[in-house]
C-alpha atoms as a PDB file:
ATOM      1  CA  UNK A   1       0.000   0.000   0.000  1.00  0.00           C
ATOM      2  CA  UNK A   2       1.564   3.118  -0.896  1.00  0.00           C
ATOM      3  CA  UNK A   3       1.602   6.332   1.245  1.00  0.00           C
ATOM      4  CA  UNK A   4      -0.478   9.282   0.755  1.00  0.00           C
ATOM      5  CA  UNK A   5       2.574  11.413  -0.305  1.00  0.00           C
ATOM      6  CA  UNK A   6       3.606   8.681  -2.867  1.00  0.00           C
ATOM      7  CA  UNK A   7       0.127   8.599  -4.060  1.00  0.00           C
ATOM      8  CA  UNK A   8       0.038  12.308  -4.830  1.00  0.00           C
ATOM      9  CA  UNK A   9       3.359  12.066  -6.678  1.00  0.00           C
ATOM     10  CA  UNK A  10       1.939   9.011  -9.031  1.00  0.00           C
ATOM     11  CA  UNK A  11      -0.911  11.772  -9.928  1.00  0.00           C
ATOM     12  CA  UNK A  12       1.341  13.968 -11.538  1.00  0.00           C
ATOM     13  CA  UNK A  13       0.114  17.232 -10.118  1.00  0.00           C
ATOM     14  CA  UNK A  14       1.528  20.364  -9.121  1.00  0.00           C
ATOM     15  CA  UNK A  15       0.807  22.119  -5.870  1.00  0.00           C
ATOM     16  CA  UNK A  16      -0.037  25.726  -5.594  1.00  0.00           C
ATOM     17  CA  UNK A  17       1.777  28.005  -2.878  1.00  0.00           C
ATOM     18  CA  UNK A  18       0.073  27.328   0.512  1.00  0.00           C
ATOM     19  CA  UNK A  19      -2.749  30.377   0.252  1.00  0.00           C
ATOM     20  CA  UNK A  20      -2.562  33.164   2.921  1.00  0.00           C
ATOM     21  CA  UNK A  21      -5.129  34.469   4.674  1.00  0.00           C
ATOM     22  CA  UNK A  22      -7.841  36.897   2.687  1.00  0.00           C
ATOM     23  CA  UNK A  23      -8.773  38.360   6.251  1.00  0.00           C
ATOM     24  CA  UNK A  24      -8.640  37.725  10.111  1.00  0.00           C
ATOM     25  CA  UNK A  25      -8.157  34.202  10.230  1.00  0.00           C
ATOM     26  CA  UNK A  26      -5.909  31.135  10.331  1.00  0.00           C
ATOM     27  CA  UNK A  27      -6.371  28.963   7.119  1.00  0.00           C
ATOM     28  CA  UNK A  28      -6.138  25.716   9.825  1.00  0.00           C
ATOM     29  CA  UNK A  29      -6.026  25.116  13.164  1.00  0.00           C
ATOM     30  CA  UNK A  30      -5.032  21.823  15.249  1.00  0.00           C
ATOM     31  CA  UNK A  31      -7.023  20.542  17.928  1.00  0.00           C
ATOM     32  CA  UNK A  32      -5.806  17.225  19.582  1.00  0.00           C
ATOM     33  CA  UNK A  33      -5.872  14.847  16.993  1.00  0.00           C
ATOM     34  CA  UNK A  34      -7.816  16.846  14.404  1.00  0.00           C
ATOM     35  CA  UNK A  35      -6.612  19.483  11.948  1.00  0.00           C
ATOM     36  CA  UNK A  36      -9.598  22.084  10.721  1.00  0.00           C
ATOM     37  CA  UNK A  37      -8.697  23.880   7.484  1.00  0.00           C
ATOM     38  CA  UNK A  38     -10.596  27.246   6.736  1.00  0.00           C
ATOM     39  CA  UNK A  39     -11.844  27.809   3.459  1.00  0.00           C
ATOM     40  CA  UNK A  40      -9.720  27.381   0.621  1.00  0.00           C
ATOM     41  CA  UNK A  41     -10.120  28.946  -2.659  1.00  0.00           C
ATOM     42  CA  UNK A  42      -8.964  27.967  -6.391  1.00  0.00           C
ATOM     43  CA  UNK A  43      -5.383  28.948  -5.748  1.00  0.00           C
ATOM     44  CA  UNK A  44      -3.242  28.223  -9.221  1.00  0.00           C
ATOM     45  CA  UNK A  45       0.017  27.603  -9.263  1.00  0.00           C
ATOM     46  CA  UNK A  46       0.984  30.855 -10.431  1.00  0.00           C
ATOM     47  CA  UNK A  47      -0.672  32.184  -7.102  1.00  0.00           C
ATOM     48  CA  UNK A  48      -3.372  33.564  -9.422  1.00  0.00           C
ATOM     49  CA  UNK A  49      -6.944  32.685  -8.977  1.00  0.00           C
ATOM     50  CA  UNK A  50      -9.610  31.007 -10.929  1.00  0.00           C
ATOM     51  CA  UNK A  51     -12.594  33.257 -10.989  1.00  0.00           C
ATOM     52  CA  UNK A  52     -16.063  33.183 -12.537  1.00  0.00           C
ATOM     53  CA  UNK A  53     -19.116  31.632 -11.992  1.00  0.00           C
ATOM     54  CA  UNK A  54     -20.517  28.087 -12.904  1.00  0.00           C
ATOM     55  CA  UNK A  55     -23.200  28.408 -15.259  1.00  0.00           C
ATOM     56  CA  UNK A  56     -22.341  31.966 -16.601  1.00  0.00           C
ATOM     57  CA  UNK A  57     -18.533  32.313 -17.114  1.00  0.00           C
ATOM     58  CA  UNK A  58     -17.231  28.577 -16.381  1.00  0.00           C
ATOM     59  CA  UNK A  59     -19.235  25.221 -17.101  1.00  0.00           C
ATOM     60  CA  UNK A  60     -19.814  22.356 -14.944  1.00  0.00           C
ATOM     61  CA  UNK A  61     -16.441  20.641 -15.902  1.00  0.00           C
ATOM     62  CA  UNK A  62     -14.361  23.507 -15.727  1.00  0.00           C
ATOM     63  CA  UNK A  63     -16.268  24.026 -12.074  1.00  0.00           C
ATOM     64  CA  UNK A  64     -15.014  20.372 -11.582  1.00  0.00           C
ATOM     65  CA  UNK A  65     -11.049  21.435 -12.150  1.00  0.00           C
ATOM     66  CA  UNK A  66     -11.754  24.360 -10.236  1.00  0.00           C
ATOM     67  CA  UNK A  67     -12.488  22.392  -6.888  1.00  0.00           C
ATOM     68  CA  UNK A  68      -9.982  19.600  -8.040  1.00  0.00           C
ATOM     69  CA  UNK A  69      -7.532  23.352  -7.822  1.00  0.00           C
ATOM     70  CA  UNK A  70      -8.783  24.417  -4.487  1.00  0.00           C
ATOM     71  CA  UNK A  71      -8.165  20.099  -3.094  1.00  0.00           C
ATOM     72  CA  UNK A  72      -4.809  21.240  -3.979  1.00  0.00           C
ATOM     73  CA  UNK A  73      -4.490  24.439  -2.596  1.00  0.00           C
ATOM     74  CA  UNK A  74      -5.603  22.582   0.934  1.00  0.00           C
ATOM     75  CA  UNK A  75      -2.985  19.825   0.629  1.00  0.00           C
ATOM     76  CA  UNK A  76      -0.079  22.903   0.407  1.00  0.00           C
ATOM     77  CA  UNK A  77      -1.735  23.940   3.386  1.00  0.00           C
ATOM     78  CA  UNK A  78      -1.527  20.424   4.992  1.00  0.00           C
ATOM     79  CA  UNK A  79       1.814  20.225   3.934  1.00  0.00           C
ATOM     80  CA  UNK A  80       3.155  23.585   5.174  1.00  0.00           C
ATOM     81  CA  UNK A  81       1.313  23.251   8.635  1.00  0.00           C
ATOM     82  CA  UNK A  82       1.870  19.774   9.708  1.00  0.00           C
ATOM     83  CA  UNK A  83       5.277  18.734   7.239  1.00  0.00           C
ATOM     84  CA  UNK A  84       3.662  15.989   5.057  1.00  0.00           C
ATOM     85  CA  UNK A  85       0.348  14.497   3.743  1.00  0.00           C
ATOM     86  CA  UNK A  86       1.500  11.263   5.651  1.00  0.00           C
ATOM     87  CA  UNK A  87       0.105  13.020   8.752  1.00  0.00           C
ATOM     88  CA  UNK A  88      -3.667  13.118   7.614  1.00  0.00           C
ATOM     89  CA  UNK A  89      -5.669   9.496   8.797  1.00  0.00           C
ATOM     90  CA  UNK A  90      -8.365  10.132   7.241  1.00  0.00           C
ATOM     91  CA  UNK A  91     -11.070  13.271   5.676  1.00  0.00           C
ATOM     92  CA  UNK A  92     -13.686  13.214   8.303  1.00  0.00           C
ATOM     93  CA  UNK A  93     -15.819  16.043   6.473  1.00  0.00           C
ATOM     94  CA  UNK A  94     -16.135  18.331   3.468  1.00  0.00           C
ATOM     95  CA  UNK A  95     -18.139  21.511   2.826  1.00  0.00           C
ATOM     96  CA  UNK A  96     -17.818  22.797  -0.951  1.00  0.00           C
ATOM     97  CA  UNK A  97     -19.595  26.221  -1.794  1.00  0.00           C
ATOM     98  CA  UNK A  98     -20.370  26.866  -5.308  1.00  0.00           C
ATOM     99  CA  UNK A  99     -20.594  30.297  -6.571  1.00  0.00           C
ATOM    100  CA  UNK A 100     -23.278  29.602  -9.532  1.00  0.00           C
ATOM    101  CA  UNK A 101     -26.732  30.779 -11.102  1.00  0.00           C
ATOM    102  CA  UNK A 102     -29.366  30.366  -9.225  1.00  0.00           C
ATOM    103  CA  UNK A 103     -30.721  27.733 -11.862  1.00  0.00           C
ATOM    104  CA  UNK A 104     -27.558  25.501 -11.242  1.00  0.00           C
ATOM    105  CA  UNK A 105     -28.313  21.791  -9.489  1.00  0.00           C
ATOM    106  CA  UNK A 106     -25.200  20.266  -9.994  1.00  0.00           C
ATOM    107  CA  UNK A 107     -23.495  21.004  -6.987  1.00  0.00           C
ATOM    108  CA  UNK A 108     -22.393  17.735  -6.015  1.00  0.00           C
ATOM    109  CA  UNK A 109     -20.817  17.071  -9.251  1.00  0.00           C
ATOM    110  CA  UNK A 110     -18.385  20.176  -9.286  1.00  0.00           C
ATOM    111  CA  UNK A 111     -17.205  19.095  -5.245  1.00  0.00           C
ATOM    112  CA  UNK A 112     -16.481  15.713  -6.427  1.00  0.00           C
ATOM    113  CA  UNK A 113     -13.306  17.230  -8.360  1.00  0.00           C
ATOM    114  CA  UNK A 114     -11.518  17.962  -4.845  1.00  0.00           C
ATOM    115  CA  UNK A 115     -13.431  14.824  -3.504  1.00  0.00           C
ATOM    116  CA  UNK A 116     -12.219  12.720  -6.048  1.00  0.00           C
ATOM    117  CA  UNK A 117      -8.673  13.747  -5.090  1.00  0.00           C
ATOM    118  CA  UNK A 118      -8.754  13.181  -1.310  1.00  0.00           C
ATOM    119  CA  UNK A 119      -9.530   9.561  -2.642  1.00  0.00           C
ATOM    120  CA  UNK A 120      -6.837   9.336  -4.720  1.00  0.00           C
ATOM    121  CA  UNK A 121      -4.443  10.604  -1.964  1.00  0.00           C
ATOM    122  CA  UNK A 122      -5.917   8.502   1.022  1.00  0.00           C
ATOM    123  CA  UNK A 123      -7.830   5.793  -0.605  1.00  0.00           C
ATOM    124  CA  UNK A 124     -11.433   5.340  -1.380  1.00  0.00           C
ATOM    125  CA  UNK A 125     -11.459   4.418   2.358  1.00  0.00           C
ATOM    126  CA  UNK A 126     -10.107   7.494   4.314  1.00  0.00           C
ATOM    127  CA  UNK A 127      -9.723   9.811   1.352  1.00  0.00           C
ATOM    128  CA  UNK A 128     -13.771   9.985   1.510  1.00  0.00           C
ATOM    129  CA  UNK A 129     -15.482  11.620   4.409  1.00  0.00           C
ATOM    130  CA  UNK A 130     -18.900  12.624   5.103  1.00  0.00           C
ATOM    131  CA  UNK A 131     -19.988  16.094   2.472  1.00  0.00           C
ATOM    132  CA  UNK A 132     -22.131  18.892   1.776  1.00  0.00           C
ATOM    133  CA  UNK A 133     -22.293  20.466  -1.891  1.00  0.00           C
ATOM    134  CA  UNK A 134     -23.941  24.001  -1.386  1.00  0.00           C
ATOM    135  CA  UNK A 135     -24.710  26.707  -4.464  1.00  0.00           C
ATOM    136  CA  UNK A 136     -23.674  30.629  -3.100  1.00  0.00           C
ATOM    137  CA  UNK A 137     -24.769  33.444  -4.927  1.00  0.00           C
ATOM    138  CA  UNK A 138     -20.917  34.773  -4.584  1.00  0.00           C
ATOM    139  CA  UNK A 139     -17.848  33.920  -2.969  1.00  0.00           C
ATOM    140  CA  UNK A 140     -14.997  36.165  -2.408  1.00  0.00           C
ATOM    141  CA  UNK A 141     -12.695  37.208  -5.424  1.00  0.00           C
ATOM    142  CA  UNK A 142     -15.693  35.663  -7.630  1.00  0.00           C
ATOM    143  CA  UNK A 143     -13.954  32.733  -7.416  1.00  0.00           C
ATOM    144  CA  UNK A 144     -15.994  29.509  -8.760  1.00  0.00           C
ATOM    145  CA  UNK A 145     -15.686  27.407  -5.723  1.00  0.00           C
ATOM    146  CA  UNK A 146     -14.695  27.238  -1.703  1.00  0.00           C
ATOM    147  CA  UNK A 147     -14.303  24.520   0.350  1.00  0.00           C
ATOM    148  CA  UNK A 148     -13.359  24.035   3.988  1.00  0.00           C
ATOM    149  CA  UNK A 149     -12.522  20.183   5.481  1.00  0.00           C
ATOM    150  CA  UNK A 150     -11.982  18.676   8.430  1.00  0.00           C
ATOM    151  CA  UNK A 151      -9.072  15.743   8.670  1.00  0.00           C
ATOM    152  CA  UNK A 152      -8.553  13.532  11.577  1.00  0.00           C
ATOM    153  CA  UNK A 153      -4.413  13.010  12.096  1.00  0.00           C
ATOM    154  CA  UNK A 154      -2.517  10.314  12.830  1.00  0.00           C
ATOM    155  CA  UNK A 155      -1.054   9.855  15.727  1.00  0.00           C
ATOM    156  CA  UNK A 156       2.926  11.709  15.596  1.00  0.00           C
ATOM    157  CA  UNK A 157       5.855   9.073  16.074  1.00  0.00           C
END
């Protein structure tokens, strides 16, 4: 079974640089053995944003690469706060905010690109956690989607 950190690296992608703050806030926070991160936002790795809205500027599968871009802004987070996605046991939960028309249903469907991710970092088994796919009439920046997670850690050794 290979490690989280060896499954990213199979997947080919790039992370973006660890986002900072947009306001008064810490973008995570460790408590015990969980690690809260705050909402994360479609950080490229330019540091450059993806903005628009699904539905009027972006479609569903570009909405779909947009959260698969913000799963990867919150594993530079992971790595810059606790050293290595080796420390995450599992995705405990997942709330993705979609900035769309009001006529947009497919919320789910756009999420699954940072869900779909986690799994293929963690596994099907950990990498998947319990989710909410919500449609906002705006999110900061215009940017298409934000999502905030909570991950339970392994134990340090």
């Amino acid at each position: 079974m290979n490690s989280p950190e060896e499954n990213f690296e199979k997947l080919g992608l790039q992370l973006p640089p660890a986002p900072k703050p947009l306001g008064v806030y810490k973008p995570c926070l460790q408590d015990g053995k969980y690690l809260y991160l705050s909402g994360h936002g479609t950080v490229k790795s330019d540091g450059s944003l993806i903005i628009g809205r699904i539905g009027e500027d972006l479609d569903t599968e570009q909405g779909k690469i947009a959260a698969r871009q913000v799963g990867l802004a919150m594993l530079a987070t992971i790595k810059a706060n606790v050293g290595s996605l080796n420390r995450i046991k599992r995705v405990v939960k997942v709330l993705g905010m979609v900035n769309c028309v009001p006529t947009f249903e497919k919320h789910p469907y756009i999420i699954n690109g940072c869900s779909e991710l986690f799994a293929a970092v963690w596994g099907e088994e950990n990498g998947v956690g319990v989710r909410s796919a919500v449609g906002m009439g705006s999110l900061p920046d215009n940017i298409p989607v934000e999502i905030e997670a909570l991950f339970e850690l392994n134990e340090e050794s």
